[in-house]
N, C-alpha and C. Protein backbone atom coordinates (compact mmCIF):
# COMPACT_ATOMS: atom_id res chain seq x y z
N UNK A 1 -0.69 26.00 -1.83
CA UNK A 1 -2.12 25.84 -1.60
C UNK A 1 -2.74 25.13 -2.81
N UNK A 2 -3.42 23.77 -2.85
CA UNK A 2 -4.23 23.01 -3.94
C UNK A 2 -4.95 23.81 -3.82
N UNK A 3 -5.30 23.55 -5.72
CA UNK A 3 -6.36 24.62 -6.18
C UNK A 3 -7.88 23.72 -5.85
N UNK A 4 -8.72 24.17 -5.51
CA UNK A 4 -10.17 24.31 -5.55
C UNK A 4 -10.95 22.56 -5.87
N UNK A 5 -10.82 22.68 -7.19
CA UNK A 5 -10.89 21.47 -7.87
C UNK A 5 -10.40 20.44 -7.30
N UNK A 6 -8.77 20.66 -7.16
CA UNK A 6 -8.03 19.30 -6.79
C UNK A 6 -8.56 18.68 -5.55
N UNK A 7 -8.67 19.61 -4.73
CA UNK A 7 -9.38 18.99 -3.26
C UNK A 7 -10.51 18.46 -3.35
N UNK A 8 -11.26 18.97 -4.48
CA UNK A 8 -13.07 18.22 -4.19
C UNK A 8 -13.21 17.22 -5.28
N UNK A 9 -11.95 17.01 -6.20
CA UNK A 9 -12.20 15.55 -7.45
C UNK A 9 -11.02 14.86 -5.88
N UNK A 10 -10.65 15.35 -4.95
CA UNK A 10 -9.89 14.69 -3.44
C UNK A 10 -11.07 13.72 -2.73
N UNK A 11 -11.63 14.70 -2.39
CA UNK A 11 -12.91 13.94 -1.49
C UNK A 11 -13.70 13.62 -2.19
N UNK A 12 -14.13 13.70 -3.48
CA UNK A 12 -15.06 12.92 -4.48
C UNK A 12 -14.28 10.96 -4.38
N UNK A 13 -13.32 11.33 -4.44
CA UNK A 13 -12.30 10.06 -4.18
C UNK A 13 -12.55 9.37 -3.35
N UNK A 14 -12.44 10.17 -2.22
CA UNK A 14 -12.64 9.63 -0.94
C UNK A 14 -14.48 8.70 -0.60
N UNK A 15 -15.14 10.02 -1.12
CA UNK A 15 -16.35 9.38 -0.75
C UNK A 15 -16.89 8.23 -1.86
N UNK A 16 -15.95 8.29 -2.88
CA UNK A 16 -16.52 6.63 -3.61
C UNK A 16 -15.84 5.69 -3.06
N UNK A 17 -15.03 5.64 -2.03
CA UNK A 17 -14.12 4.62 -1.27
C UNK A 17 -12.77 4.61 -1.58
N UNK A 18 -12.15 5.09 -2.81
CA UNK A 18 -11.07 5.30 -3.27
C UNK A 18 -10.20 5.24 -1.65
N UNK A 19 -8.43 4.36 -2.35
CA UNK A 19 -8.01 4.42 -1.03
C UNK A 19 -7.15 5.81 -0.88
N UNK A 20 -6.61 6.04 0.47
CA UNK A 20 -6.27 7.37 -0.08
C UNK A 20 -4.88 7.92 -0.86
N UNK A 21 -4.37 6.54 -1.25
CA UNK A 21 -3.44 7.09 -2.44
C UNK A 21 -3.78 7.01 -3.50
N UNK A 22 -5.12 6.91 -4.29
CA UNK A 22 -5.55 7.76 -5.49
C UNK A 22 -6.19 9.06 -4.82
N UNK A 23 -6.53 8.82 -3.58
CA UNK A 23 -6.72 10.66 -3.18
C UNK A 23 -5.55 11.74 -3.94
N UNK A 24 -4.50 11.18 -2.89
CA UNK A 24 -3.24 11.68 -2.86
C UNK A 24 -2.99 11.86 -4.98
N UNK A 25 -3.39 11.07 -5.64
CA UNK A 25 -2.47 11.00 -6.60
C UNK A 25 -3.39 12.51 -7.37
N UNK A 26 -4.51 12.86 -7.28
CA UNK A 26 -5.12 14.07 -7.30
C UNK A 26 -3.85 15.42 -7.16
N UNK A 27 -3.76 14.94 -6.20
CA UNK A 27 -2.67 16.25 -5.76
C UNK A 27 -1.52 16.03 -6.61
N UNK A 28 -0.91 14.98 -6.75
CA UNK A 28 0.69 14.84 -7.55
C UNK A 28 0.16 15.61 -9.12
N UNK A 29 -0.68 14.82 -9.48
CA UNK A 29 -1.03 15.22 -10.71
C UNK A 29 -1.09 16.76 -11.12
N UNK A 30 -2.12 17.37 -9.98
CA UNK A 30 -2.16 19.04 -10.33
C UNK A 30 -0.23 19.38 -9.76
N UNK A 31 0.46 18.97 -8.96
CA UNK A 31 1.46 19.25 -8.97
C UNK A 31 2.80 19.23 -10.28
N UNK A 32 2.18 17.67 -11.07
CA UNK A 32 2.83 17.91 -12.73
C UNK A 32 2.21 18.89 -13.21
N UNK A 33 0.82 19.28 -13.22
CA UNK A 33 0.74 19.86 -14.38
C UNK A 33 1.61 21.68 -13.80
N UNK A 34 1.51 21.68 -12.64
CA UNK A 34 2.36 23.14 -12.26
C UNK A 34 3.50 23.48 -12.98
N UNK A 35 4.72 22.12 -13.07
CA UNK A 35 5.62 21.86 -13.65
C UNK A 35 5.62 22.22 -14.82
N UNK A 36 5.09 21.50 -15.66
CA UNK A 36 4.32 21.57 -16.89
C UNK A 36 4.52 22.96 -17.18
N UNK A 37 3.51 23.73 -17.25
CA UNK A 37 3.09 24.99 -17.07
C UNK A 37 4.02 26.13 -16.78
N UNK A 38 4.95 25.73 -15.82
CA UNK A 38 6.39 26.56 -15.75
C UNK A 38 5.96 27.53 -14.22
N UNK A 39 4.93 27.15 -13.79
CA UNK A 39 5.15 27.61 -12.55
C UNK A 39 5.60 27.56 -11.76
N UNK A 40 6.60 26.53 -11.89
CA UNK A 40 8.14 26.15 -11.18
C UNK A 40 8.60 24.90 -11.41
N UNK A 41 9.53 24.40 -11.18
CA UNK A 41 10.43 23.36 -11.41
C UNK A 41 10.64 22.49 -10.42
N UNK A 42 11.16 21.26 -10.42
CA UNK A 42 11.46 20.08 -9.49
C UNK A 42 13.09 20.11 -10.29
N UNK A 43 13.72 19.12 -9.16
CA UNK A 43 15.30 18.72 -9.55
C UNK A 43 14.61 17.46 -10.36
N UNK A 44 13.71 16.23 -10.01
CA UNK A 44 13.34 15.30 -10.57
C UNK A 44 12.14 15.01 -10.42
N UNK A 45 11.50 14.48 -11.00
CA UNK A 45 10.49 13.59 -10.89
C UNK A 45 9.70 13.33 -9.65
N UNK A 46 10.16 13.10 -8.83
CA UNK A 46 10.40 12.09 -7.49
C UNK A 46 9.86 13.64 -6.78
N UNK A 47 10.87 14.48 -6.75
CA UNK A 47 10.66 15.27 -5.85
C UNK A 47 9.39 16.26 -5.97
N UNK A 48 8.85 16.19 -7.62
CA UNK A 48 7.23 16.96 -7.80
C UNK A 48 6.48 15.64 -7.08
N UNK A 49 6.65 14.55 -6.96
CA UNK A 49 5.76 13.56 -6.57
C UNK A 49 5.53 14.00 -5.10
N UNK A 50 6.89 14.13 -4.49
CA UNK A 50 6.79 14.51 -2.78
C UNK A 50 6.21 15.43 -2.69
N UNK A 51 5.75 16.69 -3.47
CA UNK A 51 5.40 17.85 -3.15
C UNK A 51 4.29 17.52 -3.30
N UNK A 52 3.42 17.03 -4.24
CA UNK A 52 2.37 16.20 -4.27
C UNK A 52 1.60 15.72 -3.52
N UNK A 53 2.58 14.97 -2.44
CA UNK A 53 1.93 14.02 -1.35
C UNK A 53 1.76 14.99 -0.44
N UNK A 54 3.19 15.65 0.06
CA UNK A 54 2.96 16.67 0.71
C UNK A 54 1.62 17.75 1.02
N UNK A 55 1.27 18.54 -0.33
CA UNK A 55 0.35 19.24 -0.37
C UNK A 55 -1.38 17.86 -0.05
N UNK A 56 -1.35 16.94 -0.49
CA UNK A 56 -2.09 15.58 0.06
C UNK A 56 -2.25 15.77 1.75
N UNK A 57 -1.31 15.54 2.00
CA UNK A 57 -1.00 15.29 3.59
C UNK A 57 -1.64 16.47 4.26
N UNK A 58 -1.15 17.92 3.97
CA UNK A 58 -1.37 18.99 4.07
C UNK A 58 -3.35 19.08 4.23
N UNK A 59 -3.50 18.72 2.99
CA UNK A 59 -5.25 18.62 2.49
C UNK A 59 -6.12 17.64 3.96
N UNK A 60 -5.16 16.82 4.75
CA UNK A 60 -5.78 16.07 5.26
C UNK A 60 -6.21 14.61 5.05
N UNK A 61 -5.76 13.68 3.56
CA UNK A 61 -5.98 12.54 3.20
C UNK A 61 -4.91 12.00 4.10
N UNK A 62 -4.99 10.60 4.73
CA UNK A 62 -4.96 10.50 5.44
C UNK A 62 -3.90 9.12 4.86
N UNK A 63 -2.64 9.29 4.47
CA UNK A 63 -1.50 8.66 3.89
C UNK A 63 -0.99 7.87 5.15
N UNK A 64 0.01 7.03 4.59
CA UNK A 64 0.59 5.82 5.41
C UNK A 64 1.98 6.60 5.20
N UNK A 65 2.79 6.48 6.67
CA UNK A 65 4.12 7.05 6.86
C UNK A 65 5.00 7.07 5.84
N UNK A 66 6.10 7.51 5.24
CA UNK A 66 7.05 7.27 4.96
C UNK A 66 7.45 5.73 4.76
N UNK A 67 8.23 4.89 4.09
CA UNK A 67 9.24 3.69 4.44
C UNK A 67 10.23 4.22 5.31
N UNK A 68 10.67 2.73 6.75
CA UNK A 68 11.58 2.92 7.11
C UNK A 68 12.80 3.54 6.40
N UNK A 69 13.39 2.71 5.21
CA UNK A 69 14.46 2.80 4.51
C UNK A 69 14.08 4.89 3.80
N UNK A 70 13.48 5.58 4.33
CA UNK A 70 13.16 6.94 4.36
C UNK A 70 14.04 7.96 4.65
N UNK A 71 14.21 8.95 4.41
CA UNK A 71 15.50 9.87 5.64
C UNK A 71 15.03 10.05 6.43
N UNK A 72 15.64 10.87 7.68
CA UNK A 72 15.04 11.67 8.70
C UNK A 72 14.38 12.60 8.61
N UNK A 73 14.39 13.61 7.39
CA UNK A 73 13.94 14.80 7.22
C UNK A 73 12.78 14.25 6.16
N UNK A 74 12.56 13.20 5.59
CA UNK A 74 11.32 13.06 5.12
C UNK A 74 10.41 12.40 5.77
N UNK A 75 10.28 11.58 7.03
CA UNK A 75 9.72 10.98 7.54
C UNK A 75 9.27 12.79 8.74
N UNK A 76 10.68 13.41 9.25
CA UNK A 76 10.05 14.94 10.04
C UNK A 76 9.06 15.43 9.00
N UNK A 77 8.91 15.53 7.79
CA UNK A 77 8.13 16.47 7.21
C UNK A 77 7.25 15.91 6.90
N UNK A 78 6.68 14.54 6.42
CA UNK A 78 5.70 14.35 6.04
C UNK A 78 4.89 14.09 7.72
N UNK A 79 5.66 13.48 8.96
CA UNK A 79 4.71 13.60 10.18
C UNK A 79 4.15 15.33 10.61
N UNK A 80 5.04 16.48 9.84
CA UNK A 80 4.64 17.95 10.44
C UNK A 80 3.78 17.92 9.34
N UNK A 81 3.25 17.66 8.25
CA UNK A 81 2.51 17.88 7.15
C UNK A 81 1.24 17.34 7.46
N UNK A 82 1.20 16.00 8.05
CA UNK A 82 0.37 15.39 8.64
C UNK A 82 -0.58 16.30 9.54
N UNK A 83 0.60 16.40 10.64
CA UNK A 83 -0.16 17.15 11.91
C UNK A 83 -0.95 18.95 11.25
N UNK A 84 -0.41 19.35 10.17
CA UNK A 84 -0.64 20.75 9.66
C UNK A 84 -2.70 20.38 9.37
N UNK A 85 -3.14 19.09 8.98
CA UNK A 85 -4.00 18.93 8.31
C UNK A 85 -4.83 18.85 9.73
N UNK A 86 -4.39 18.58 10.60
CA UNK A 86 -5.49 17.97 11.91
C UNK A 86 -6.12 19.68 12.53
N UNK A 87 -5.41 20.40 12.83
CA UNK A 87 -5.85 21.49 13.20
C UNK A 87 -5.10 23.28 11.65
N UNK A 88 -5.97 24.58 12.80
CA UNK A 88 -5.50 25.26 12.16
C UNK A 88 -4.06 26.13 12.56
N UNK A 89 -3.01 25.80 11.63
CA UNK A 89 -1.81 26.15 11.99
C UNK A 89 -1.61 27.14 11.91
N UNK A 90 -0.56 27.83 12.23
CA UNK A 90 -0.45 29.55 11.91
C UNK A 90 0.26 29.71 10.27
N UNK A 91 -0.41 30.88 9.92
CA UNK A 91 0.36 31.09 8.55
C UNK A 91 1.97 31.01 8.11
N UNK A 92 2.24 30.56 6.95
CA UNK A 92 3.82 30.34 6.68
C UNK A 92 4.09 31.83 6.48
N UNK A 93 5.27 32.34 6.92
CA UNK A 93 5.78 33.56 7.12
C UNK A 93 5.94 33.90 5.58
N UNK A 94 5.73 34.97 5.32
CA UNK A 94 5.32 35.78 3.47
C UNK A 94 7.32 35.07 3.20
N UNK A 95 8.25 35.76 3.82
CA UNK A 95 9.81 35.51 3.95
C UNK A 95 9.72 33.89 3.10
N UNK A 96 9.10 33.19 4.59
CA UNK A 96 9.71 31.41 3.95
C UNK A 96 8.89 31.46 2.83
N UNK A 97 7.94 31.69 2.41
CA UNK A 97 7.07 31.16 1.84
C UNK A 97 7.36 32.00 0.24
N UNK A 98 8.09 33.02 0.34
CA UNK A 98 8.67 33.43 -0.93
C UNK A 98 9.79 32.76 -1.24
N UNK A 99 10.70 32.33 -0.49
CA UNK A 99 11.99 31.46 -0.41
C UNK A 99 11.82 30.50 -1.15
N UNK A 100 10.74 29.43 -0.65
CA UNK A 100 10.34 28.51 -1.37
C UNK A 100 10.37 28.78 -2.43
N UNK A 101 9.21 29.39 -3.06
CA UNK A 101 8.67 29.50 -4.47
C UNK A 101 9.84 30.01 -5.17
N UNK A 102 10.57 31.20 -4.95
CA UNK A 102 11.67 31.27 -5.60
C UNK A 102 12.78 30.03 -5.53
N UNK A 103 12.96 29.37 -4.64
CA UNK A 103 13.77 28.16 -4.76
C UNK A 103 13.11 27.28 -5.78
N UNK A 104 12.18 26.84 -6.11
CA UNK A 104 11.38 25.90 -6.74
C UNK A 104 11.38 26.55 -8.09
N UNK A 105 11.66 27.82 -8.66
CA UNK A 105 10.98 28.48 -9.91
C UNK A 105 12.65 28.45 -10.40
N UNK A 106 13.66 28.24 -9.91
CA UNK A 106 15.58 28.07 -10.14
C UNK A 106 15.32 26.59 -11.14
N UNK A 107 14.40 25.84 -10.13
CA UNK A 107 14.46 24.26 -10.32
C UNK A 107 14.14 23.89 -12.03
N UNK A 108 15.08 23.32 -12.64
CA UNK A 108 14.52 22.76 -13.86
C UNK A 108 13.24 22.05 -14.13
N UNK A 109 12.52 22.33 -15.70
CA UNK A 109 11.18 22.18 -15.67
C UNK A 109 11.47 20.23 -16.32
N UNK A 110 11.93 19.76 -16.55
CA UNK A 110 12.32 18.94 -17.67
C UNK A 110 11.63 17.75 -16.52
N UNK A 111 11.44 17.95 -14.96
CA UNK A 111 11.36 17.01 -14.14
C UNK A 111 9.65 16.49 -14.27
N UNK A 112 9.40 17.02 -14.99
CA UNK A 112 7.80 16.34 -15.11
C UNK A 112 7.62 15.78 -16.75
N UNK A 113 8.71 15.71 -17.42
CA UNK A 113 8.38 15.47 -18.84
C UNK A 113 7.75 13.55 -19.04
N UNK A 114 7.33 13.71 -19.69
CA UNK A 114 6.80 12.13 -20.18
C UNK A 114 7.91 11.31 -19.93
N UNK A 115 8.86 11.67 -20.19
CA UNK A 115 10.04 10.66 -20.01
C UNK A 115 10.50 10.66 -18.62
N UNK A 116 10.65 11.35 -17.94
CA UNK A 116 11.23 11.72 -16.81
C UNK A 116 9.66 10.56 -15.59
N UNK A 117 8.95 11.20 -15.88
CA UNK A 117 7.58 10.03 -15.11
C UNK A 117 7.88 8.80 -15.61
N UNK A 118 8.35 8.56 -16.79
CA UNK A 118 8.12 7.36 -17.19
C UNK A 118 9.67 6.22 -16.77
N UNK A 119 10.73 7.01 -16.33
CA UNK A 119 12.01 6.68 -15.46
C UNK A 119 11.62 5.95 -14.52
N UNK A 120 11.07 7.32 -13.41
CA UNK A 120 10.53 7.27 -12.62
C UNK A 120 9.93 5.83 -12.08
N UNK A 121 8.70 5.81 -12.84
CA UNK A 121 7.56 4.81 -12.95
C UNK A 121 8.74 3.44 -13.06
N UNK A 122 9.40 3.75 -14.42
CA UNK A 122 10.18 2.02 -13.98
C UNK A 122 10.70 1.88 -13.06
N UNK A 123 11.51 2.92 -12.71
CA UNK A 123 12.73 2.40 -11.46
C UNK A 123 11.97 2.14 -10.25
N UNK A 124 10.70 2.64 -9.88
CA UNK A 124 10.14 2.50 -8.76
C UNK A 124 9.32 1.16 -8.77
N UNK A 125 9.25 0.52 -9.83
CA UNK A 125 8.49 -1.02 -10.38
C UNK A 125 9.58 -1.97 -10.35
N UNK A 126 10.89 -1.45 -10.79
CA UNK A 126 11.60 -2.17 -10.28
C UNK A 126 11.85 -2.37 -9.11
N UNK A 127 11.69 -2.12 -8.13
CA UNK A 127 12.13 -2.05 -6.52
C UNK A 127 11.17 -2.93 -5.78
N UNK A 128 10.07 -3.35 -7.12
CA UNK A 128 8.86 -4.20 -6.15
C UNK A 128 9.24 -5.81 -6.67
N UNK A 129 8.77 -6.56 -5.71
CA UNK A 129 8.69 -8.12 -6.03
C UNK A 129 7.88 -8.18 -7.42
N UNK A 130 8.78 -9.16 -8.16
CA UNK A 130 8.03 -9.83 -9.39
C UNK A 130 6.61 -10.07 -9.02
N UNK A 131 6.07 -10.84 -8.14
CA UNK A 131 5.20 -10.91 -7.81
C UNK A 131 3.88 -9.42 -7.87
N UNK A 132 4.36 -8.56 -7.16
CA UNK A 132 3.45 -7.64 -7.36
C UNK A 132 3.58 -6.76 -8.85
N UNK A 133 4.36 -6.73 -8.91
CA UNK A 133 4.41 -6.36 -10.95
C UNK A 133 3.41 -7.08 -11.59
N UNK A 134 3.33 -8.74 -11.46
CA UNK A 134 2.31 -9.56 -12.12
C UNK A 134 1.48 -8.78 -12.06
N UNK A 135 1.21 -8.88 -10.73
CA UNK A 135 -0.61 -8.89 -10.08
C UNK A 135 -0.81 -7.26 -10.62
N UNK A 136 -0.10 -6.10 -10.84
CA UNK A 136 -0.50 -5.04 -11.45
C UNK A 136 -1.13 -4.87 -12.63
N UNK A 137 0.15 -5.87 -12.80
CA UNK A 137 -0.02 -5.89 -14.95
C UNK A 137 -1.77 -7.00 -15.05
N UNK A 138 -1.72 -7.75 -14.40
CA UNK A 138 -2.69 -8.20 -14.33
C UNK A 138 -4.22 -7.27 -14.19
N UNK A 139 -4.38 -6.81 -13.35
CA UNK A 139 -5.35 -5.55 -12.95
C UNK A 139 -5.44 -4.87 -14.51
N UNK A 140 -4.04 -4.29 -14.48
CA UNK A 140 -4.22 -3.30 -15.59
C UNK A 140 -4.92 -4.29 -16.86
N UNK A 141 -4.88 -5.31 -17.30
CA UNK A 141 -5.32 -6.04 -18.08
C UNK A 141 -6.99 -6.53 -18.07
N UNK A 142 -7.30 -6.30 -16.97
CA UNK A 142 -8.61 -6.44 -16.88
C UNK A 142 -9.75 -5.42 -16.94
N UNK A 143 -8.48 -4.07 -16.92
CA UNK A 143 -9.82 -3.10 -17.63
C UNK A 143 -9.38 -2.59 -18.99
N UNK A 144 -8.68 -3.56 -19.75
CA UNK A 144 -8.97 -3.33 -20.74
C UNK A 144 -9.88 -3.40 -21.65
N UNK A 145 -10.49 -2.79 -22.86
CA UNK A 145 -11.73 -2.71 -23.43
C UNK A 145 -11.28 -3.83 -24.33
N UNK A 146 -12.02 -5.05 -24.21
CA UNK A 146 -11.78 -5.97 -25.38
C UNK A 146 -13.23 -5.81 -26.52
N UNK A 147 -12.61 -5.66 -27.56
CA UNK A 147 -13.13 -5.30 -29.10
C UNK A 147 -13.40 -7.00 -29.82
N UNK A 148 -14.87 -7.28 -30.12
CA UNK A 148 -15.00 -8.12 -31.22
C UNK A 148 -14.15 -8.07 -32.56
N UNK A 149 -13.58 -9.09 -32.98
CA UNK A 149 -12.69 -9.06 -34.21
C UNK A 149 -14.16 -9.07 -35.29
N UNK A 150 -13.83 -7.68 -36.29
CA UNK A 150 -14.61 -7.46 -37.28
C UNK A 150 -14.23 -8.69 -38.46
């Protein structure tokens, strides 16, 4: 369950037009800092990100499928995560829902460290056309604060 905050700096997002994967990135974020914090663990990086989107999806922001090149079981879960947000579902059984958390609290914490995002972050920049790398680095360059030389 996103905490309180995360959902309404969610729709604060939303209602300045934000698209909804800086919605979504609301959620990943309170999901590192869980990590962080030791309230449970990820195997990697990647997989606090999915839980992220997940709990996103869950919230109701309104994400773009999976990639084909996806598994089966992540494309099933993020469409049941989806559908969880449209109406009210029945509660997760106390059983699964302890399973989880104890499965997740086994998981090493090391998967949210600065370095581990920052893997992450390349290998997934690598996978994009030169082209859109430019045009990022570009963006990112334009809000930079440029300083008069004293």
């Amino acid at each position: 369950m996103p905490e309180k905050a995360t959902v309404e700096r969610a729709r604060q997002a939303k209602r300045a037009g934000k698209s909804p994967t800086t919605q979504a990135g609301e959620f990943v974020r309170e999901e590192i800092h869980h990590v962080r914090e030791g309230k449970h663990g990820a195997r990697s990086a990647k997989q606090a990100i999915a839980i992220g989107l997940s709990k996103a999806r869950h919230a109701g922001v309104k994400l773009p499928p999976p990639p084909a090149s996806a598994t089966e079981g992540t494309k099933r879960s993020a469409k049941s995560a989806a559908r969880a947000a449209t109406g009210r579902s029945r509660k997760t059984s106390s059983r699964r829902s302890r399973a989880t958390r104890q499965a997740l609290k086994r998981e090493p914490k090391a998967a949210a460290s600065h370095q581990a995002l920052a893997r992450q972050a390349k290998s997934a920049a690598r996978r994009r056309p030169a082209s859109a790398r430019k045009a990022s680095a570009r963006k990112a360059a334009r809000t930079r604060v440029r300083r008069p030389k004293s």
